[in-house]
N, C-alpha and C. Protein backbone atom coordinates (compact mmCIF):
# COMPACT_ATOMS: atom_id res chain seq x y z
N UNK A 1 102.22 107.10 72.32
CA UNK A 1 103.23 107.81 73.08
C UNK A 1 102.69 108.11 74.48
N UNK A 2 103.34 107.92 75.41
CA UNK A 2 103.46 108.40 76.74
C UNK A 2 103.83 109.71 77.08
N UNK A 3 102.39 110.69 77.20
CA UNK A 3 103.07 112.31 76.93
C UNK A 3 102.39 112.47 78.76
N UNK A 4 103.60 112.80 79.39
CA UNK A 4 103.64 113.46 80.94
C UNK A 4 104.29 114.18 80.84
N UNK A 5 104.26 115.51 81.41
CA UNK A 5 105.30 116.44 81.57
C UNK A 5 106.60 115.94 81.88
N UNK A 6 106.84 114.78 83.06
CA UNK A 6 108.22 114.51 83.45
C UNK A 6 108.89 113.79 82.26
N UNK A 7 108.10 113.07 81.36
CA UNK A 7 108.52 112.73 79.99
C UNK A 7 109.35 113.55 79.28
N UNK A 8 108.19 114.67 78.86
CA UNK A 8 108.53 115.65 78.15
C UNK A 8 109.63 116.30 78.31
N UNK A 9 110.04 116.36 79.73
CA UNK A 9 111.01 117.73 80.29
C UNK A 9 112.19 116.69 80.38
N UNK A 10 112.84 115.32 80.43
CA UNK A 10 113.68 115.14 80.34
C UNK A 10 113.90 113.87 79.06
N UNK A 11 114.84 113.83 78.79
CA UNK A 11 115.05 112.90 77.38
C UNK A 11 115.35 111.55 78.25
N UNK A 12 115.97 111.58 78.91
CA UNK A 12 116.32 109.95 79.52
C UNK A 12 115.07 108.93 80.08
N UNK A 13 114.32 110.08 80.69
CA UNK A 13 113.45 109.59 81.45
C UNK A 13 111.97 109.07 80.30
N UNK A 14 112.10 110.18 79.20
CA UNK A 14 111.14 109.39 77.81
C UNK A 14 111.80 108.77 77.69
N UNK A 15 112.57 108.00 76.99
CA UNK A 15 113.39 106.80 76.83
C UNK A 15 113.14 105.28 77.52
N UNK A 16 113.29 105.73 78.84
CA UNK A 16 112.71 104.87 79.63
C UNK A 16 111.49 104.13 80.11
N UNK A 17 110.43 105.30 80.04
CA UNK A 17 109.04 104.96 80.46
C UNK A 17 109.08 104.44 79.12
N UNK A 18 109.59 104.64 78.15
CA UNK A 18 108.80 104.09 76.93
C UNK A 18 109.31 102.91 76.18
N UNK A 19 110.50 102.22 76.65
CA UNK A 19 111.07 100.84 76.79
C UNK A 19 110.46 100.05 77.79
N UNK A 20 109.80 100.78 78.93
CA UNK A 20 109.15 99.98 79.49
C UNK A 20 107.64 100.04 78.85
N UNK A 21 107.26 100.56 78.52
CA UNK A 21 105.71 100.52 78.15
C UNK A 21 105.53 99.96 77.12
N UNK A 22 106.51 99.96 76.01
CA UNK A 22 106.01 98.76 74.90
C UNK A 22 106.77 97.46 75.66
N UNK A 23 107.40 97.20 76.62
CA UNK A 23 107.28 95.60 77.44
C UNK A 23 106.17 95.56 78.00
N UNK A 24 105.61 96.73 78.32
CA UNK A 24 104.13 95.77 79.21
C UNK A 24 103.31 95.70 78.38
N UNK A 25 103.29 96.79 76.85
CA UNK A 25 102.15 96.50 76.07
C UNK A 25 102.19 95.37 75.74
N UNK A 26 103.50 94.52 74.73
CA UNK A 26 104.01 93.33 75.00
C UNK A 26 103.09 92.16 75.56
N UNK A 27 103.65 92.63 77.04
CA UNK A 27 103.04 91.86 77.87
C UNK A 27 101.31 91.20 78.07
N UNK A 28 100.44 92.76 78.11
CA UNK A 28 99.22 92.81 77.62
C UNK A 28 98.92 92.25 76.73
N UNK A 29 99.34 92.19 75.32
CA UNK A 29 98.69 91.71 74.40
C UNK A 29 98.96 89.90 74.30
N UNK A 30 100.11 89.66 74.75
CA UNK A 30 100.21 88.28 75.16
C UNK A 30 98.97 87.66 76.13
N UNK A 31 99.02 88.48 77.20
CA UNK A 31 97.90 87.84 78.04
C UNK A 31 96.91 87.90 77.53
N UNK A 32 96.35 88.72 76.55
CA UNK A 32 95.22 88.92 75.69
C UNK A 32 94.56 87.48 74.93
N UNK A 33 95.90 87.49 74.65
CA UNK A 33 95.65 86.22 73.26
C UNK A 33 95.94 84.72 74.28
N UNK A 34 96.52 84.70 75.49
CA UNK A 34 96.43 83.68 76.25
C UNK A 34 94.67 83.62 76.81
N UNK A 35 94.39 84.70 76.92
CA UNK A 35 93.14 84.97 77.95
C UNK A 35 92.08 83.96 76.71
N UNK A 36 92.00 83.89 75.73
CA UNK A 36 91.26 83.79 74.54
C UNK A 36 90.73 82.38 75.06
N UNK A 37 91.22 81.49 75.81
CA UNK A 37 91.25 79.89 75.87
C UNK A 37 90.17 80.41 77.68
N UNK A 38 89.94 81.13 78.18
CA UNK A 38 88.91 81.54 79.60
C UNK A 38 87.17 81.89 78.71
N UNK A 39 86.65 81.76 80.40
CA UNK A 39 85.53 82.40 79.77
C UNK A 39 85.81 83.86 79.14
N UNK A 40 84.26 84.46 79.03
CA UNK A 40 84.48 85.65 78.88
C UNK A 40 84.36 86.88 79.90
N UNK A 41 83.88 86.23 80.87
CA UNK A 41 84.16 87.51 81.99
C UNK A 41 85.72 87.29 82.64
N UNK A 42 86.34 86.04 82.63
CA UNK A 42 87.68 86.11 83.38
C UNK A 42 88.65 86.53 82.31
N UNK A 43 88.53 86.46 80.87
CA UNK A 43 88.92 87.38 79.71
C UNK A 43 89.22 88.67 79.96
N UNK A 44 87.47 89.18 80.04
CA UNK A 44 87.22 90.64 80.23
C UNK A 44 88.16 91.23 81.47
N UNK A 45 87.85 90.48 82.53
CA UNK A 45 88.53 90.79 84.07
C UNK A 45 90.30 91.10 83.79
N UNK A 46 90.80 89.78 83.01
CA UNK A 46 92.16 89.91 83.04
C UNK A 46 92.76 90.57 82.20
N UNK A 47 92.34 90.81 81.06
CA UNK A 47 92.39 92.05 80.18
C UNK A 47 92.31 93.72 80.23
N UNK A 48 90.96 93.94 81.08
CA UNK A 48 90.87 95.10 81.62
C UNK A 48 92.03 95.22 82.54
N UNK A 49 92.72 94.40 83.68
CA UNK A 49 93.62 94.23 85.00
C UNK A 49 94.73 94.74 84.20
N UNK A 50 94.85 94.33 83.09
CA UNK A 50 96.52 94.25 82.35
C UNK A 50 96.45 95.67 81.81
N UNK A 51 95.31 96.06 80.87
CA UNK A 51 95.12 97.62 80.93
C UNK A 51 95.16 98.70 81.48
N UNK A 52 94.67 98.34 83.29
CA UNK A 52 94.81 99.65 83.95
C UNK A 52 96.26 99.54 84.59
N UNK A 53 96.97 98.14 84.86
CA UNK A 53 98.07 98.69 85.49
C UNK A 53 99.27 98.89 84.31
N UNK A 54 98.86 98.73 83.08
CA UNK A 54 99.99 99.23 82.15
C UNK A 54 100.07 100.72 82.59
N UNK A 55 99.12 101.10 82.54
CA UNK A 55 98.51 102.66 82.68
C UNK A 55 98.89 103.27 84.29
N UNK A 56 98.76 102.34 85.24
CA UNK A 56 99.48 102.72 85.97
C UNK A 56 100.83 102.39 86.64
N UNK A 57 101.40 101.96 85.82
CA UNK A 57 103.22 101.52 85.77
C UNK A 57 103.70 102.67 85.19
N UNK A 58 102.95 103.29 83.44
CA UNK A 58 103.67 103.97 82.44
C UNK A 58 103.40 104.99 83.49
N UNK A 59 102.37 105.86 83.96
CA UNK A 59 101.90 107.03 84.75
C UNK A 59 102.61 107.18 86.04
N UNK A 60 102.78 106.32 86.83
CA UNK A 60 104.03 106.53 88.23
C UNK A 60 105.75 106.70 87.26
């Protein structure tokens, strides 16, 4: 769960961040399992990349 106050304090707006955040988790874990066929630092690199901006898509 995506717990921010602006979450919390309105129902539409949880709703939202959180239709979008299981699409980017989605998203992440696809690139995850695409990344599998790279080395392992451009793995690591593009994996970690997909992690912090899930985190900062769900958080703005």
């Amino acid at each position: 769960m995506i717990l921010n106050p602006w979450t919390l304090a309105n129902e539409q707006v949880w709703q939202k961040t959180h239709r979008l955040g299981g699409k980017l988790f989605v998203l992440v874990g696809v690139l995850g399992i695409i990344s599998v066929f790279f080395n392992p630092m451009l793995r690591f690199g593009l994996f970690m990349g997909g992690v912090v901006a899930l985190l900062v898509v769900t958080t703005v």
